[in-house]
C-alpha atoms as a PDB file:
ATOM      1  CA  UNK A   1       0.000   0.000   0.000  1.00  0.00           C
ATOM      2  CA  UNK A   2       0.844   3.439  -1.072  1.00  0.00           C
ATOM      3  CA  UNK A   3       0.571   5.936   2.111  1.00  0.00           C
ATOM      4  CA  UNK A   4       0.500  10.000   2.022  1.00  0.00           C
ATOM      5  CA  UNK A   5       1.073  12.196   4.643  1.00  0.00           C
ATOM      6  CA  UNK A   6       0.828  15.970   4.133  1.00  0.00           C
ATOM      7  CA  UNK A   7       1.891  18.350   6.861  1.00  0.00           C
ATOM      8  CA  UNK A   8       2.400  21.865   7.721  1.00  0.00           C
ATOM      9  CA  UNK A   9       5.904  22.686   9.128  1.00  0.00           C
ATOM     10  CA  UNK A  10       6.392  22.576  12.589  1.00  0.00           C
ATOM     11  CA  UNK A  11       7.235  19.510  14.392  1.00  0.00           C
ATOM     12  CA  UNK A  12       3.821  19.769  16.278  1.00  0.00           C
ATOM     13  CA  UNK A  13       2.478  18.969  13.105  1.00  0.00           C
ATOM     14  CA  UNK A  14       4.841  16.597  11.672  1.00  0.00           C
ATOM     15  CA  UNK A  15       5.158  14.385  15.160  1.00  0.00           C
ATOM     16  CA  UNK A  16       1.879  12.883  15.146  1.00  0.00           C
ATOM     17  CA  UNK A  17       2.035  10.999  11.969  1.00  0.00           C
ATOM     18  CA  UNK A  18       5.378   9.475  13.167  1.00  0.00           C
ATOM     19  CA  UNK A  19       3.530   6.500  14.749  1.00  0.00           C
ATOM     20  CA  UNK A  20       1.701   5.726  11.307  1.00  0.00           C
ATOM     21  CA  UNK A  21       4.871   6.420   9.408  1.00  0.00           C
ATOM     22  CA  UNK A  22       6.671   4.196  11.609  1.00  0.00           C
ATOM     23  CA  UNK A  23       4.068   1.310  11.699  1.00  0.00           C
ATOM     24  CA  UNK A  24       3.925   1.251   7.581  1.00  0.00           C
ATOM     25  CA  UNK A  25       7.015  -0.677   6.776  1.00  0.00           C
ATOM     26  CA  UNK A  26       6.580  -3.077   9.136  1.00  0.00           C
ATOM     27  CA  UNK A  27       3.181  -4.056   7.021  1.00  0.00           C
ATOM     28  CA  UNK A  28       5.862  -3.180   3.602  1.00  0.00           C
ATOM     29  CA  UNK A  29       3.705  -0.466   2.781  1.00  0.00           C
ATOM     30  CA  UNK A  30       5.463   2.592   1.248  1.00  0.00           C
ATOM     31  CA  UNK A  31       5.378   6.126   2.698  1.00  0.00           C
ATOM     32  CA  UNK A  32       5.380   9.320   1.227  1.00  0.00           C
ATOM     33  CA  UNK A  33       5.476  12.883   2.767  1.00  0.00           C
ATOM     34  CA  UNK A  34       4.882  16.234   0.809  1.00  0.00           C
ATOM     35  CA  UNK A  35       5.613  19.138   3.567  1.00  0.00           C
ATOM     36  CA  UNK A  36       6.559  22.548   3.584  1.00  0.00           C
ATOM     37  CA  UNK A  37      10.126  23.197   1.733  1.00  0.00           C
ATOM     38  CA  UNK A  38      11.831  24.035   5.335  1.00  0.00           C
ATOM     39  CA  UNK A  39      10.680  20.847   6.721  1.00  0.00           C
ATOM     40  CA  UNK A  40      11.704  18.274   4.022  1.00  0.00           C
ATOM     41  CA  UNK A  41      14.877  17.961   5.649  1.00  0.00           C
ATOM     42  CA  UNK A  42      13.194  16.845   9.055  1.00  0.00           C
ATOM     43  CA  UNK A  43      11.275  14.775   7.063  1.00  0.00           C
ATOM     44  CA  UNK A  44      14.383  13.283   5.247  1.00  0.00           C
ATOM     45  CA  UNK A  45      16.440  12.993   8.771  1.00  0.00           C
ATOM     46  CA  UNK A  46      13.710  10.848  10.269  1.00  0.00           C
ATOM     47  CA  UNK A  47      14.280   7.967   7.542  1.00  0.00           C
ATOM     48  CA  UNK A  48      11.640   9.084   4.830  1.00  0.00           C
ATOM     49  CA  UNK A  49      11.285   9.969   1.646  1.00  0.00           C
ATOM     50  CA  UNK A  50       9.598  13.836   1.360  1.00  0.00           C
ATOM     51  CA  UNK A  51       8.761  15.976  -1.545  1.00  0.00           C
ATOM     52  CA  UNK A  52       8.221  20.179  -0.632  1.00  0.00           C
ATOM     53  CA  UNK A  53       5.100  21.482  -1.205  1.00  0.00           C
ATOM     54  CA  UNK A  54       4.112  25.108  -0.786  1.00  0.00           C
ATOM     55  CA  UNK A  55       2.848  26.612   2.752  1.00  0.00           C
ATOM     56  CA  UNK A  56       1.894  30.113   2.472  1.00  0.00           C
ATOM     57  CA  UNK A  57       4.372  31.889   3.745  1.00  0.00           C
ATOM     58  CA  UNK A  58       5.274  33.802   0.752  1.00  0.00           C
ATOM     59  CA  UNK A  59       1.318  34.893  -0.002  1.00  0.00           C
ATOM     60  CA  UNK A  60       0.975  38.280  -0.565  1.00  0.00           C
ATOM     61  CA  UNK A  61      -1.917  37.879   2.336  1.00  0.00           C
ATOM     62  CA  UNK A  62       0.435  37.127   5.157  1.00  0.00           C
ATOM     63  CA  UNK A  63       0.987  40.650   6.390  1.00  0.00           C
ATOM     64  CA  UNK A  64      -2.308  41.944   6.163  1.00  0.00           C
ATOM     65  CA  UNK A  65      -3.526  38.029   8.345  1.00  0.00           C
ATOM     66  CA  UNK A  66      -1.452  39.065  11.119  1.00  0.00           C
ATOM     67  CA  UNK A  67      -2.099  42.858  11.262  1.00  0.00           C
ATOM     68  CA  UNK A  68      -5.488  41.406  11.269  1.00  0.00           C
ATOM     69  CA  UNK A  69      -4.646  39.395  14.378  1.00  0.00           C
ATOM     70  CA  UNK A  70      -3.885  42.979  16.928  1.00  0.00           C
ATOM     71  CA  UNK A  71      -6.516  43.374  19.269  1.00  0.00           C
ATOM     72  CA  UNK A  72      -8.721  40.285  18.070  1.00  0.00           C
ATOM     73  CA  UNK A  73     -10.694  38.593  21.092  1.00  0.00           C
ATOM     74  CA  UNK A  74     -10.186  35.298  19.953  1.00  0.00           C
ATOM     75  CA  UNK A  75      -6.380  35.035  18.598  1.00  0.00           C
ATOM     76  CA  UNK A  76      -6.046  31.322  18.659  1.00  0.00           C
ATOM     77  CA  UNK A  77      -9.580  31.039  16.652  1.00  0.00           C
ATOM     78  CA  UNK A  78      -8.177  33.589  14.342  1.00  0.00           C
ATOM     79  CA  UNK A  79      -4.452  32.051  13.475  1.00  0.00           C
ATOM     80  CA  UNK A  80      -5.882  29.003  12.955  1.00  0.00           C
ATOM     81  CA  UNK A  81      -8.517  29.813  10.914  1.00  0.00           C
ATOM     82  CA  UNK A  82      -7.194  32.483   8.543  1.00  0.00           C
ATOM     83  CA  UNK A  83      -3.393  31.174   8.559  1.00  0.00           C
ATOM     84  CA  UNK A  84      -3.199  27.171   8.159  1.00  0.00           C
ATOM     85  CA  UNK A  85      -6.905  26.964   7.433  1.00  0.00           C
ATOM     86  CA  UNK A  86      -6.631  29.595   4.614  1.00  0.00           C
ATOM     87  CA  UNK A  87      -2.901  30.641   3.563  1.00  0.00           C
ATOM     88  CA  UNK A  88      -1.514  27.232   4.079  1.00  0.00           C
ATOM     89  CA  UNK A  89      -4.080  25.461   2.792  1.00  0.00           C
ATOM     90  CA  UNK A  90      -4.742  27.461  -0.462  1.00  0.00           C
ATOM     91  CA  UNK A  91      -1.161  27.541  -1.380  1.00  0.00           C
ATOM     92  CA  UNK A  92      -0.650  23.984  -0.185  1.00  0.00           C
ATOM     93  CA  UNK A  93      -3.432  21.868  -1.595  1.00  0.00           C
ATOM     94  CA  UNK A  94      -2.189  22.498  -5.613  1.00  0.00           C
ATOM     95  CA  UNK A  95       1.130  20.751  -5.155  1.00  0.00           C
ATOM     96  CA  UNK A  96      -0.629  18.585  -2.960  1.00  0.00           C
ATOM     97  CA  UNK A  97      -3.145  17.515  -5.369  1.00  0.00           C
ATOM     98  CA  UNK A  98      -0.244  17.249  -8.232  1.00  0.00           C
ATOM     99  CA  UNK A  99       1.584  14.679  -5.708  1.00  0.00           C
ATOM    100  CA  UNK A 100      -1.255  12.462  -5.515  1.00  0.00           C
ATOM    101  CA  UNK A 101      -1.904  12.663  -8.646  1.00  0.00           C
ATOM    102  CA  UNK A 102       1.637  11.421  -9.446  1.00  0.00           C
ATOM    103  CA  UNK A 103       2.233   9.047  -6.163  1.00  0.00           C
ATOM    104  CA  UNK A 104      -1.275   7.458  -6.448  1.00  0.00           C
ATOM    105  CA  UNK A 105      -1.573   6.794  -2.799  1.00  0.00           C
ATOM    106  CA  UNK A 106      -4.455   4.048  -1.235  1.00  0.00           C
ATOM    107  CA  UNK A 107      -4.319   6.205   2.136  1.00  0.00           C
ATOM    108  CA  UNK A 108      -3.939   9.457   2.944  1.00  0.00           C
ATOM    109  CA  UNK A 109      -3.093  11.189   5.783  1.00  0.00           C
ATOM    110  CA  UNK A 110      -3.323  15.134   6.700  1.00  0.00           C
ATOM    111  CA  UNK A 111      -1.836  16.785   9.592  1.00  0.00           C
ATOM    112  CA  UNK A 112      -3.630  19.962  10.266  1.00  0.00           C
ATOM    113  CA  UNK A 113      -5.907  21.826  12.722  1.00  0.00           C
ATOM    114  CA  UNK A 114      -8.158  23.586   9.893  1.00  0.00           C
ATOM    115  CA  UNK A 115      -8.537  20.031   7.491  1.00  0.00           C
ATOM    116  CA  UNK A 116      -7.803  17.131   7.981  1.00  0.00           C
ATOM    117  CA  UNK A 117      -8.778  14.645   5.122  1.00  0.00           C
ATOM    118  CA  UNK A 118      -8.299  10.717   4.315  1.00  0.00           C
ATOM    119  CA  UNK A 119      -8.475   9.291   1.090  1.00  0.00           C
END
């Protein structure tokens, strides 16, 4: 079987696939990960294979979401709504969609607070 993850960067987002990840060659199942650019490395250093994806860093929207953040009464609602559950995402799910499209995978796995899908 042909497994997916997709991550944001940040190893609190990363970490809790690592028990999946870990469990899938045991069953010879092959793993995938498309992550941020900065965190293919990590990726790569734990033992598997990663491809970069994008993560909305670079969105011309990125200033104006966390001006947008100053004096908002609900700051954790508001970062992870408007920064991984829109920036990251939008930029992110293109290349993610072109990896699967490419990899083929049976499972996939998501690692995020705004989506998280299986396929």
């Amino acid at each position: 079987m042909r497994i997916l993850f997709t991550s944001n960067a940040g190893l609190g987002h990363l970490y809790p696939l690592m028990p999946l990840a870990r469990a899938a060659p045991d069953g010879h199942h092959e793993v995938l990960f498309a992550v941020p650019p900065a965190t293919v490395s990590t990726v790569q250093h734990l033992g598997y294979s990663a491809v970069a994806t994008a993560d909305g860093t670079q969105s011309p929207d990125i200033g104006p979401m966390w001006a947008g953040l100053a004096g908002n009464p609900r700051p954790n609602t508001y970062v992870v709504t408007n920064l991984f559950g829109r920036l990251h995402s939008r930029a992110a799910l293109p290349p993610q969609d072109a990896i699967a499209q490419q990899y083929r995978p049976d499972f996939g796995r998501r690692a995020s607070p705004a989506g998280k899908w299986m396929c």
